[in-house]
Protein backbone atom coordinates (compact mmCIF):
# COMPACT_ATOMS: atom_id res chain seq x y z
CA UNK A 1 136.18 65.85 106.88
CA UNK A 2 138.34 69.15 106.18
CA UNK A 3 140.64 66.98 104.70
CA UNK A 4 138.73 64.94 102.49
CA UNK A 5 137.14 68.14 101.25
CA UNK A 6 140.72 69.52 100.74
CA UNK A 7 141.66 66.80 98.24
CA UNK A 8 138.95 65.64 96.79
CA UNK A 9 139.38 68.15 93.76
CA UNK A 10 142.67 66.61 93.17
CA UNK A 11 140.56 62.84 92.55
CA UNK A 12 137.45 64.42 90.95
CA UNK A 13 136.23 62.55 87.75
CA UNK A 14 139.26 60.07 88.54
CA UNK A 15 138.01 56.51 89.26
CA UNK A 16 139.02 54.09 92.06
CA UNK A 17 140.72 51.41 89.38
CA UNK A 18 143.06 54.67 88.06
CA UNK A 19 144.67 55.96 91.17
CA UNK A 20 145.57 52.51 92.13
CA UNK A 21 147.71 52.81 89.15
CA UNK A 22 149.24 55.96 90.31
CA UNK A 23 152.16 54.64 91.99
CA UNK A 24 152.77 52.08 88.90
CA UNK A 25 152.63 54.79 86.52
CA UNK A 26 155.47 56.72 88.45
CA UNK A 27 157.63 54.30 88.93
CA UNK A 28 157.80 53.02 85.41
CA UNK A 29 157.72 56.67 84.14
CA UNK A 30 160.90 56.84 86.45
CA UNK A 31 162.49 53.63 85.63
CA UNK A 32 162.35 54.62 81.58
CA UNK A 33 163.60 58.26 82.22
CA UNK A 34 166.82 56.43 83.76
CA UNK A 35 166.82 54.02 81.09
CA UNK A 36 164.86 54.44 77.92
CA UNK A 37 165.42 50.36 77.13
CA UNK A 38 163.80 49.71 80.44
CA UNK A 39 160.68 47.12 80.88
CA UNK A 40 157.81 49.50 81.68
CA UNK A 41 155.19 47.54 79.70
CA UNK A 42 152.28 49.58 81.72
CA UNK A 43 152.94 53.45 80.51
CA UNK A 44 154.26 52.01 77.31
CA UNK A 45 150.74 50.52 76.63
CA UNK A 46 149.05 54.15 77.41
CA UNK A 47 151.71 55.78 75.20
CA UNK A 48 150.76 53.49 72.73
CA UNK A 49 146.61 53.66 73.42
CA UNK A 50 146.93 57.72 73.74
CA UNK A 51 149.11 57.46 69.77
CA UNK A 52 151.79 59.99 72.30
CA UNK A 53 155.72 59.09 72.78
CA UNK A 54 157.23 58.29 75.70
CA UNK A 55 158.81 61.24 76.40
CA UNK A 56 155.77 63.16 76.32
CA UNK A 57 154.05 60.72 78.35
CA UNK A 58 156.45 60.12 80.89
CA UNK A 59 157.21 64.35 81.31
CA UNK A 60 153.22 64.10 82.13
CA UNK A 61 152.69 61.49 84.39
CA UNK A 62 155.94 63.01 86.39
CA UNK A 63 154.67 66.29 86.46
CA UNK A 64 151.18 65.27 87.64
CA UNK A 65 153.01 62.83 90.61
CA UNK A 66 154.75 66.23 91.64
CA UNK A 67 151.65 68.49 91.74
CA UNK A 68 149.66 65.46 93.43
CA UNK A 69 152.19 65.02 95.85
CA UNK A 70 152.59 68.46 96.54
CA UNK A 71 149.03 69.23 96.97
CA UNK A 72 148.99 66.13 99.62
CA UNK A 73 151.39 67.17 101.43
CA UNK A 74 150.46 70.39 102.23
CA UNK A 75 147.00 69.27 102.65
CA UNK A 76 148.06 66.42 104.87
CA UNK A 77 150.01 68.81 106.97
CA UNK A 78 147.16 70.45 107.30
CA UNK A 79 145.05 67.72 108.38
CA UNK A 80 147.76 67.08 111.10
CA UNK A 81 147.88 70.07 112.64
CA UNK A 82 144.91 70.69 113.52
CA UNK A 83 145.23 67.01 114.96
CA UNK A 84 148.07 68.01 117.25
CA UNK A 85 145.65 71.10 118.38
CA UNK A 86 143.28 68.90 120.12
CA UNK A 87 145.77 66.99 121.02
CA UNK A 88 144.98 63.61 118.79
């Protein structure tokens, strides 16, 4: 419960259908930052829908995976610790 509490500011107001895209969304925004000519049909079609480039978009998303991940991590940790104090 501590831990659900913990994140769920990170997912408020942030529906189901659009964190399953989360991990699409960083991988493409990674796979154009290597390559600019890559196929990343997904982020180029909210680039597109948002009337933003792709650098601006892809700078986003990968600074938004970085503070999410963060955030879960250290709330994860968290979570496990107190775990490994009642010896779970």
């Amino acid at each position: 419960e501590v831990f659900t509490a913990s994140v769920s500011h990170l997912l408020s107001g942030i529906s189901q259908i659009e964190r399953d895209t989360f991990s699409d969304q960083k991988s493409e925004a990674l796979r154009w930052k290597e390559d600019p000519h890559a196929e990343v049909p997904f982020i180029r079609g909210l680039a597109e829908a948002r009337g933003i480039t792709m650098e601006v978009l892809v700078e986003k998303i990968i600074i938004k995976a970085a503070i999410y991940q963060e955030a879960l991590a250290l709330a994860l940790g968290t979570k496990h610790k107190a775990e490994d104090e009642v010896g779970l």
